[in-house]
C-alpha atoms as a PDB file:
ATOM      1  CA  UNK A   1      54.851  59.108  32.716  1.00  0.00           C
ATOM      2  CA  UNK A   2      54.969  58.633  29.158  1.00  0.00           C
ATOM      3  CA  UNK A   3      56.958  60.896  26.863  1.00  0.00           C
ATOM      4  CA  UNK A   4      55.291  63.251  24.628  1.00  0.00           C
ATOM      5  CA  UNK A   5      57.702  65.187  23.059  1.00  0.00           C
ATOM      6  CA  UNK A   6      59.052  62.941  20.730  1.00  0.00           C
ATOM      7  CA  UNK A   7      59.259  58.677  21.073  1.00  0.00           C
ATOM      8  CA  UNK A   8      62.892  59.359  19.373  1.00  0.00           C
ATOM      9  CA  UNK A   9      64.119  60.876  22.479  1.00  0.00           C
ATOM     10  CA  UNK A  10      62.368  58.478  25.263  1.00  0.00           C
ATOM     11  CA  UNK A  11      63.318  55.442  22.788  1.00  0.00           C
ATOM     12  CA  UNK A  12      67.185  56.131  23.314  1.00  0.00           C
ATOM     13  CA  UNK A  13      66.998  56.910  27.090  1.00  0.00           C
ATOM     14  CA  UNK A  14      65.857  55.231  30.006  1.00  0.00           C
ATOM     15  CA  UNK A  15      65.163  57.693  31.557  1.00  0.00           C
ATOM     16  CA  UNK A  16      64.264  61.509  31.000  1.00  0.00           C
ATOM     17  CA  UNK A  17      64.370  64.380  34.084  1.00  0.00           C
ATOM     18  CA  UNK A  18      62.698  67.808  33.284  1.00  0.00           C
ATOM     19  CA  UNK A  19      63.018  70.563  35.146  1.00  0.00           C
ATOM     20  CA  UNK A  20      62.329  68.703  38.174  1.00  0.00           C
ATOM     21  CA  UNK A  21      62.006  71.157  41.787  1.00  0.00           C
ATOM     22  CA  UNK A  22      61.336  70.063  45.734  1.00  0.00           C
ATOM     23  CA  UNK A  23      61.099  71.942  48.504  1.00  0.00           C
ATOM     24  CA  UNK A  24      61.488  70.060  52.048  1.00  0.00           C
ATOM     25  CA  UNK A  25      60.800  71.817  54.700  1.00  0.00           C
ATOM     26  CA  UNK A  26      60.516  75.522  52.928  1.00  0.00           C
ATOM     27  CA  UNK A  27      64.187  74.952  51.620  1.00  0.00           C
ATOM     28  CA  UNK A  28      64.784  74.618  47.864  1.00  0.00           C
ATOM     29  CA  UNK A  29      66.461  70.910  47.435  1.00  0.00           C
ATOM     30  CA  UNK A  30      66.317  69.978  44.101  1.00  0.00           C
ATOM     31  CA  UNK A  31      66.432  73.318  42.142  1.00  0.00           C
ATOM     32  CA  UNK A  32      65.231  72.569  37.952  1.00  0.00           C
ATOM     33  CA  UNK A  33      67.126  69.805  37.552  1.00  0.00           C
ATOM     34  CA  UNK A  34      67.456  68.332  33.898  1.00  0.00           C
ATOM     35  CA  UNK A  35      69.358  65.363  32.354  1.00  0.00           C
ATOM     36  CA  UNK A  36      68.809  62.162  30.816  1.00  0.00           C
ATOM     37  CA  UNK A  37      70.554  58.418  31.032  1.00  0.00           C
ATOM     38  CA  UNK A  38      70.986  56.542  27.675  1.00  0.00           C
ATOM     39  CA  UNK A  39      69.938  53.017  27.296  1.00  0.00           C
ATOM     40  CA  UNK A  40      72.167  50.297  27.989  1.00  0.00           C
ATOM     41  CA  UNK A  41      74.978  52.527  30.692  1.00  0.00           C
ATOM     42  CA  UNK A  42      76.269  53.414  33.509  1.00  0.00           C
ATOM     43  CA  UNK A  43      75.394  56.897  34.836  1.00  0.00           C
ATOM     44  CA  UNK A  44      76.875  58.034  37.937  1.00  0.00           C
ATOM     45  CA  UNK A  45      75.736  61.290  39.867  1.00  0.00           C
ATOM     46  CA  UNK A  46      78.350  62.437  42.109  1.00  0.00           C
ATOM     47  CA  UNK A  47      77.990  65.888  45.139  1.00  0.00           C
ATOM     48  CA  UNK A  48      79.032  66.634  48.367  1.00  0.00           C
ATOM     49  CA  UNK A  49      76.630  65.892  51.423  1.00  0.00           C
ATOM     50  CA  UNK A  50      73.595  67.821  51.579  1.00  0.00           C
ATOM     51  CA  UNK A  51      73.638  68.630  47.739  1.00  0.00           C
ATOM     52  CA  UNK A  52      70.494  66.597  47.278  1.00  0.00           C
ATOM     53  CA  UNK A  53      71.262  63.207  46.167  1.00  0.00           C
ATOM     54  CA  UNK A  54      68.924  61.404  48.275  1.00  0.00           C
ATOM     55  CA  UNK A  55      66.423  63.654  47.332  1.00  0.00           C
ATOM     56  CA  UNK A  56      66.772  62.932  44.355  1.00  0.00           C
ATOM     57  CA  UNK A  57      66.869  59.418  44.374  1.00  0.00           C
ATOM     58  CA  UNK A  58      63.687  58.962  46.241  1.00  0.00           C
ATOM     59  CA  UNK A  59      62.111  61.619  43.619  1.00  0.00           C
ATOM     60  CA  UNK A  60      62.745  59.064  40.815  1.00  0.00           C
ATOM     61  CA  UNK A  61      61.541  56.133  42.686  1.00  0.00           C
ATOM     62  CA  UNK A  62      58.217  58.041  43.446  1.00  0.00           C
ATOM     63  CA  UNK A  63      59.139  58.147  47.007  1.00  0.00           C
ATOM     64  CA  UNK A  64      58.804  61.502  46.425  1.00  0.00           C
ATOM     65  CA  UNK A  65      56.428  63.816  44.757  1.00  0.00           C
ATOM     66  CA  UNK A  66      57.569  66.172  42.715  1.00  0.00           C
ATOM     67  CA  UNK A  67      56.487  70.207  42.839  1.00  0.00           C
ATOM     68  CA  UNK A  68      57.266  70.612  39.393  1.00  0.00           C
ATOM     69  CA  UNK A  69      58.993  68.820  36.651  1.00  0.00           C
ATOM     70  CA  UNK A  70      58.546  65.451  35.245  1.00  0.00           C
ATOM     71  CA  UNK A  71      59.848  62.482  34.985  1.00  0.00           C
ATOM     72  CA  UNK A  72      59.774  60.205  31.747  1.00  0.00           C
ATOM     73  CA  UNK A  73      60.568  56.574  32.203  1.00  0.00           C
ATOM     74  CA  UNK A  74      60.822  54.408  29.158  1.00  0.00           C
ATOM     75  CA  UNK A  75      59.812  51.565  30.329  1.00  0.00           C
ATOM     76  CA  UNK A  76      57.329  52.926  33.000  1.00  0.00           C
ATOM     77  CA  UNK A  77      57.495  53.535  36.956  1.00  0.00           C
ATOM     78  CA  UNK A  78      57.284  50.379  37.954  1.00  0.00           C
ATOM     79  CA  UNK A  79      60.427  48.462  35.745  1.00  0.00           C
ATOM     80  CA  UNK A  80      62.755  49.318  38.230  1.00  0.00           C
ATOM     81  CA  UNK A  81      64.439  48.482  41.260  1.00  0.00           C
ATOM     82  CA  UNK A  82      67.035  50.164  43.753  1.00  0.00           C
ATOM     83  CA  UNK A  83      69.353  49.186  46.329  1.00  0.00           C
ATOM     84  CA  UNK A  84      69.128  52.128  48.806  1.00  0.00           C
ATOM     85  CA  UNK A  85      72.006  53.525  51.349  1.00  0.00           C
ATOM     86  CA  UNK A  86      71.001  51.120  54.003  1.00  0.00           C
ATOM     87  CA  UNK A  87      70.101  47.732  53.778  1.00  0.00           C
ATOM     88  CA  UNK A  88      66.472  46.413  55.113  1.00  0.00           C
ATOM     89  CA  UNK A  89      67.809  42.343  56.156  1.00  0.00           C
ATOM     90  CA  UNK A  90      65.890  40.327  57.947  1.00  0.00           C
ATOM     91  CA  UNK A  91      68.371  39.675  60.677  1.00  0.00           C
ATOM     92  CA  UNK A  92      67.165  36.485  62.432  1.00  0.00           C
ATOM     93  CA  UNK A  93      67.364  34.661  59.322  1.00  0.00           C
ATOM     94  CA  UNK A  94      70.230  33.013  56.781  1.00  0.00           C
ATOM     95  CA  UNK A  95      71.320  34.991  54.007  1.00  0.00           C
ATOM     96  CA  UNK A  96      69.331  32.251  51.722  1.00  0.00           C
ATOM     97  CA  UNK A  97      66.095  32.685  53.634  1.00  0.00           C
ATOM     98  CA  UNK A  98      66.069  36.571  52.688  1.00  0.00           C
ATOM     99  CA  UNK A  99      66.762  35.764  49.589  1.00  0.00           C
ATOM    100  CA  UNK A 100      63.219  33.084  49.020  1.00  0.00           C
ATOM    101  CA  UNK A 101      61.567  35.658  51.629  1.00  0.00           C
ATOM    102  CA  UNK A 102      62.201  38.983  49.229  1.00  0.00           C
ATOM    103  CA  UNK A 103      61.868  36.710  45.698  1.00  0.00           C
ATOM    104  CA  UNK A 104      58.431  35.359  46.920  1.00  0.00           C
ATOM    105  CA  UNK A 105      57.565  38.820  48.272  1.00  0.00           C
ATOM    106  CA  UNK A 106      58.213  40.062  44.684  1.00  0.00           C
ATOM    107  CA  UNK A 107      56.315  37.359  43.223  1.00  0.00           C
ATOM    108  CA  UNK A 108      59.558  35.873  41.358  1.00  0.00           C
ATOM    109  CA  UNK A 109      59.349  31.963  40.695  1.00  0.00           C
ATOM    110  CA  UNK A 110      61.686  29.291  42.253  1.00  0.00           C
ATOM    111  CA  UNK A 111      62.660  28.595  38.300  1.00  0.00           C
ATOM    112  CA  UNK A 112      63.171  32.205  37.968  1.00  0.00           C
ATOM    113  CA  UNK A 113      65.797  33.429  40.597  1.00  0.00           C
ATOM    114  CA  UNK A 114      67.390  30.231  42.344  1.00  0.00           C
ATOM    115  CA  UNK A 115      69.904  29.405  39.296  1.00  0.00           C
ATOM    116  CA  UNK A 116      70.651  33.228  39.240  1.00  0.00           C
ATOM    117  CA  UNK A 117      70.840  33.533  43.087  1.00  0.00           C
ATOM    118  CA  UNK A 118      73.626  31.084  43.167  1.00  0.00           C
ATOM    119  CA  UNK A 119      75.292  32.577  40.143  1.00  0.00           C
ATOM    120  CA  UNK A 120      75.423  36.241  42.310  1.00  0.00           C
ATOM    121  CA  UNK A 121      76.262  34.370  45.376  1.00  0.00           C
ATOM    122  CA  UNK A 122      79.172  32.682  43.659  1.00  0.00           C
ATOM    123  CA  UNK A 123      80.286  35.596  41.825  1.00  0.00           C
ATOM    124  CA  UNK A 124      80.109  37.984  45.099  1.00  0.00           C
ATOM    125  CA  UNK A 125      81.967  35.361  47.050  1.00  0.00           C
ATOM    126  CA  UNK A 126      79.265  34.922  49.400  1.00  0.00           C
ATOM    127  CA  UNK A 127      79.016  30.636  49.333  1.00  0.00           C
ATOM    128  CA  UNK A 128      80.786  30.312  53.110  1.00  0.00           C
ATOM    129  CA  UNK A 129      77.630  32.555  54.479  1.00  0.00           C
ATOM    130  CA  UNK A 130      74.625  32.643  52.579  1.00  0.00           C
ATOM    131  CA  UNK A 131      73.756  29.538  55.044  1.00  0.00           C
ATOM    132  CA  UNK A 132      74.349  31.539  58.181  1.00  0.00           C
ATOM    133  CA  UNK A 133      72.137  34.146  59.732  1.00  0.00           C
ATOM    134  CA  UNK A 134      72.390  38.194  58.920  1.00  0.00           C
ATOM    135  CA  UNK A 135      72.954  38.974  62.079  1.00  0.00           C
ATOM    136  CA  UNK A 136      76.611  37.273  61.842  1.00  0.00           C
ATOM    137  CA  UNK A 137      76.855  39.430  58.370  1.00  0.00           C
ATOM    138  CA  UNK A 138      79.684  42.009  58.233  1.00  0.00           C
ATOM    139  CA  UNK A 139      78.107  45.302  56.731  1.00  0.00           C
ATOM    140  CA  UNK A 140      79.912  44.591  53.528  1.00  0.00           C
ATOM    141  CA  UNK A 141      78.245  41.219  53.373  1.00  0.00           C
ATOM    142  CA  UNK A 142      74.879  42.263  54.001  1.00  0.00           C
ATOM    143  CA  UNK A 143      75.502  45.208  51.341  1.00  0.00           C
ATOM    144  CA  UNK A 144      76.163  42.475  48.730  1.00  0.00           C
ATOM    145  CA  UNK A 145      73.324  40.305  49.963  1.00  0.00           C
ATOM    146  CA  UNK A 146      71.393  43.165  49.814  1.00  0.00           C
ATOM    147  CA  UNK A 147      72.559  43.551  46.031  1.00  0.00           C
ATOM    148  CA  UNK A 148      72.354  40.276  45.064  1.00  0.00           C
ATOM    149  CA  UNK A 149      68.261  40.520  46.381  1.00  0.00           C
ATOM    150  CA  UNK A 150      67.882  43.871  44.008  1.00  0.00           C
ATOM    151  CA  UNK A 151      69.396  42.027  40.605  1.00  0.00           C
ATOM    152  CA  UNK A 152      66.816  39.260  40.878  1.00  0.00           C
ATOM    153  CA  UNK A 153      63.891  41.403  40.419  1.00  0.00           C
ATOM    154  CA  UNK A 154      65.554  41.353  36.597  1.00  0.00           C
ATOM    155  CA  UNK A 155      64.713  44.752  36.054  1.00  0.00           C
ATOM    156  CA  UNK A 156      66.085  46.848  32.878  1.00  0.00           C
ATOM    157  CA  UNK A 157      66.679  50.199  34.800  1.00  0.00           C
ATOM    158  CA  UNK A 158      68.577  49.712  38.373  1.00  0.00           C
ATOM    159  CA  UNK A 159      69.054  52.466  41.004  1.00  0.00           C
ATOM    160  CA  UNK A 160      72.428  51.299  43.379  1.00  0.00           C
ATOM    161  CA  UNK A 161      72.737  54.366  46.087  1.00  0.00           C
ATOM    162  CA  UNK A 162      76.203  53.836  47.989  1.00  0.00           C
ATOM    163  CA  UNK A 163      76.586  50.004  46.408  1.00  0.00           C
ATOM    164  CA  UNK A 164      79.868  49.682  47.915  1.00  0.00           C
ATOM    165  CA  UNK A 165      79.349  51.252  51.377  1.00  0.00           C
ATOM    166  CA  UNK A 166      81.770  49.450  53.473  1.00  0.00           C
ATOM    167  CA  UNK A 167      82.794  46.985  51.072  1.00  0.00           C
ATOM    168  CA  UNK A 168      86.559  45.622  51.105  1.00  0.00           C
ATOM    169  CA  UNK A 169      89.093  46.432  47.924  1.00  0.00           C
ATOM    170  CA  UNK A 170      88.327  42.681  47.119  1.00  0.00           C
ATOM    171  CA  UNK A 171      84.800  42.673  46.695  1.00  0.00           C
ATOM    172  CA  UNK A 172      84.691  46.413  45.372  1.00  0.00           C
ATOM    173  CA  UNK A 173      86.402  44.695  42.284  1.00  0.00           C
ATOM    174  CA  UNK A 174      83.602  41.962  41.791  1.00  0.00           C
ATOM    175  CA  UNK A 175      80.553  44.342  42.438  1.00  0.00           C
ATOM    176  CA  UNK A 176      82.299  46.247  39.503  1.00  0.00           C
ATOM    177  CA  UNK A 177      82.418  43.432  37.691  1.00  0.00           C
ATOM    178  CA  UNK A 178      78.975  42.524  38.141  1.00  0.00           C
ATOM    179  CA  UNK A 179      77.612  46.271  37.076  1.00  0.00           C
ATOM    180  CA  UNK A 180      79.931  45.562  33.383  1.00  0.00           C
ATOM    181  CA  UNK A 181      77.501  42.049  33.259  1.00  0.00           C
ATOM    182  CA  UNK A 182      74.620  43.869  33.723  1.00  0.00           C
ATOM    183  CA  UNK A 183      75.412  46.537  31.355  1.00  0.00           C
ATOM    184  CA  UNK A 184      76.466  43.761  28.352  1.00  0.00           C
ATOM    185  CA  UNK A 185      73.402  42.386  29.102  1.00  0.00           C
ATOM    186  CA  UNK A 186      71.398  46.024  28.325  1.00  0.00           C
ATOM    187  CA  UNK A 187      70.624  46.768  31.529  1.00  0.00           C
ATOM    188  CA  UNK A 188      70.699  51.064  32.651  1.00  0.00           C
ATOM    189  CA  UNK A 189      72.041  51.682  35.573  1.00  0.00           C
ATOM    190  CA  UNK A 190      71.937  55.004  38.210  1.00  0.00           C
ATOM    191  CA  UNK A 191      74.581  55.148  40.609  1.00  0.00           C
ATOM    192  CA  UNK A 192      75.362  56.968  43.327  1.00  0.00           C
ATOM    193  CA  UNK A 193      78.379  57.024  45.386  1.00  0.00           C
ATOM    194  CA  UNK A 194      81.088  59.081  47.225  1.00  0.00           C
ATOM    195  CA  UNK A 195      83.475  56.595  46.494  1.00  0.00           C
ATOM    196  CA  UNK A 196      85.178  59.092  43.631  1.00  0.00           C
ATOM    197  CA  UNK A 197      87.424  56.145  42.587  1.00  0.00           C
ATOM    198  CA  UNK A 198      85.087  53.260  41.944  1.00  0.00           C
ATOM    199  CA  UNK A 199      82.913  56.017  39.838  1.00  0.00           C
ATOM    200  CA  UNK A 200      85.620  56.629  37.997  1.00  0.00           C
ATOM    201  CA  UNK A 201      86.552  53.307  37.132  1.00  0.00           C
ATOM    202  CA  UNK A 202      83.160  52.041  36.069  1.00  0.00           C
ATOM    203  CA  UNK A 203      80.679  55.003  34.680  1.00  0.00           C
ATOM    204  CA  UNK A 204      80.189  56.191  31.311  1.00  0.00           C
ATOM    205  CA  UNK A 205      78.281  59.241  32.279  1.00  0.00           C
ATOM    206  CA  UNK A 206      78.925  61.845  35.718  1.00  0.00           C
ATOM    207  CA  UNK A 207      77.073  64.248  36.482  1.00  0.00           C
ATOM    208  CA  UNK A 208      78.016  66.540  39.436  1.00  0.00           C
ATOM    209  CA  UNK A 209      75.017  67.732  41.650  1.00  0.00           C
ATOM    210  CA  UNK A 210      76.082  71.268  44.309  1.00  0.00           C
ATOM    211  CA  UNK A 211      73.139  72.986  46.098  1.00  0.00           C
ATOM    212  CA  UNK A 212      70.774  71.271  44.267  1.00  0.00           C
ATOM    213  CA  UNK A 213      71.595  71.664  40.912  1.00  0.00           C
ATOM    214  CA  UNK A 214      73.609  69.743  38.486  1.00  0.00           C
ATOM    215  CA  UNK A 215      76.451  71.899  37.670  1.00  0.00           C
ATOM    216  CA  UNK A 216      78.209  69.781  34.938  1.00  0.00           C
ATOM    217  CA  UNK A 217      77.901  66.640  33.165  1.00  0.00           C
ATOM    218  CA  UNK A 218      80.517  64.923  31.501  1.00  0.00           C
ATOM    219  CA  UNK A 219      81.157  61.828  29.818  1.00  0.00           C
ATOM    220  CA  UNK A 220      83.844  59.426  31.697  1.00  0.00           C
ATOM    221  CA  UNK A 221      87.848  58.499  30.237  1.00  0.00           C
ATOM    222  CA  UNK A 222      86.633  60.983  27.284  1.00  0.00           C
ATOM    223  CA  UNK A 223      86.394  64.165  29.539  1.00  0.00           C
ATOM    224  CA  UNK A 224      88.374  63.645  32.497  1.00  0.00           C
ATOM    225  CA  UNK A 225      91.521  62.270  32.756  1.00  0.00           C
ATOM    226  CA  UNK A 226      90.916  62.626  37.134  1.00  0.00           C
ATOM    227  CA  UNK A 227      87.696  62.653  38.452  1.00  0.00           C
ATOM    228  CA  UNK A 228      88.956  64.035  41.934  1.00  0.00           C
ATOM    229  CA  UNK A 229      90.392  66.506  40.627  1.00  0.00           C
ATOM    230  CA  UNK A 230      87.711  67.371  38.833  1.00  0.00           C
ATOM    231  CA  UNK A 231      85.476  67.362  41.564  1.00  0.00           C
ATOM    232  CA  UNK A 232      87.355  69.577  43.846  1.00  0.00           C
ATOM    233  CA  UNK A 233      87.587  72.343  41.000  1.00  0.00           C
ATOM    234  CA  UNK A 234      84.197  72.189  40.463  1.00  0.00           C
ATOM    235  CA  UNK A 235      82.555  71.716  44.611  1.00  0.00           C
ATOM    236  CA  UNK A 236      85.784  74.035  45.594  1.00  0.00           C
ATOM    237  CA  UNK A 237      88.023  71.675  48.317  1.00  0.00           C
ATOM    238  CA  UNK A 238      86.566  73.483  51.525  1.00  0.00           C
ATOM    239  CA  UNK A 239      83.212  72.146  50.866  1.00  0.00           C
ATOM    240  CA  UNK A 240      84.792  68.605  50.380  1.00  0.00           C
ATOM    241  CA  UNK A 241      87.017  69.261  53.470  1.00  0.00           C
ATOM    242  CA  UNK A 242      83.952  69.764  55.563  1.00  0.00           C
ATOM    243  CA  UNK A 243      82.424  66.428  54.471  1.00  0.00           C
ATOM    244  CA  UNK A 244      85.520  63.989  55.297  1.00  0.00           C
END
């Protein structure tokens, strides 16, 4: 929806969220929930399970309808893309036939994603496998194939929900280094994760959702010096306990 409150707001965020509600199921899951993510960053929303992250997720993407609230996106509803929790392979093929299968299905030009494709493929260390079929993938390999399918869709504002969900130490370090190339290159990014350390080392902005609300927002290195810690003050360390 287009912003009407002022262009100077919508024209130095990405993305604006106001006072946005949902009920599932008679229960209150997102309760009035307001922020915004400035152009050209990383903004991470962190909360224990069942504090409405999902929801949330597939509210933004219009998987969702809202019951009241709106959404503003700056450069409309459809200039995104997202990488959701699980990954939706094509099994029975190579990692290279998902790739021209999703690009074509996308309507993205040979000339447009196979010098990029090979770029994320090197960079992600997947060369050895991209030949072979998913079904011999390891999770982590199909969560970076998976990635690597997202990014060429070229879209300004990216969604990544759990981006390193079973993902080695190794290749934690080069999706993280991938997110810093998109964000030099001005792309806005919205992260989820419960992966407290790899938030920490790559957001600018956390917000921490509880119960449906976001109960603080903070900006990164400037705010917190430890964002577990942090957390645990804030969710209390029973509710945390309960998750693991």
């Amino acid at each position: 929806m287009v912003y009407k409150q002022g262009i100077e707001e919508i024209e130095t965020n990405t993305i604006i969220v106001d006072r946005l509600q949902k009920e599932l199921g008679k229960k209150s899951v997102i309760n009035e929930i307001s922020f915004e993510i400035p152009q050209n960053t990383i903004y991470s929303i962190i909360g224990p399970n069942g504090a409405g992250k999902t929801t949330l997720i597939r509210l933004v993407l219009k998987l969702l309808n809202e019951d009241e609230g709106t959404i503003y996106y700056k450069y409309g509803e459809q200039k995104l893309a997202a990488l959701l929790e699980n990954d939706y392979l094509y099994e029975t093929k190579t990692g290279w036939e998902n790739i021209v299968f999703f690009c074509s299905y996308f309507g993205i030009g040979e000339e447009d994603y196979i010098i990029r494709a090979k770029e994320y493929i090197k960079q992600l260390q997947l060369e050895s496998a991209i030949n072979n079929k998913v079904a011999t993938y390891s999770k982590g390999m199909k969560r970076k194939l998976s990635l690597i399918i997202v990014l060429l869709r070229n879209m300004p504002f990216i969604i990544l929900d759990e981006p390193t969900s079973g993902i080695d130490p190794v290749s934690r370090v080069l999706i993280r280094n991938v997110l810093s190339d998109l964000k030099e290159e001005g792309k806005t990014i919205l992260l989820t994760s419960h992966d407290l350390s790899e938030i920490e080392k790559c957001s600018d902005y956390i917000s921490i959702l509880k119960e449906g609300k976001i109960v603080e927002t903070f900006c990164n290195n400037k705010d917190v010096n430890n964002l577990e810690q942090k957390f645990l003050e804030i969710i209390g360390k029973s509710e945390v306990a309960n998750e693991e």
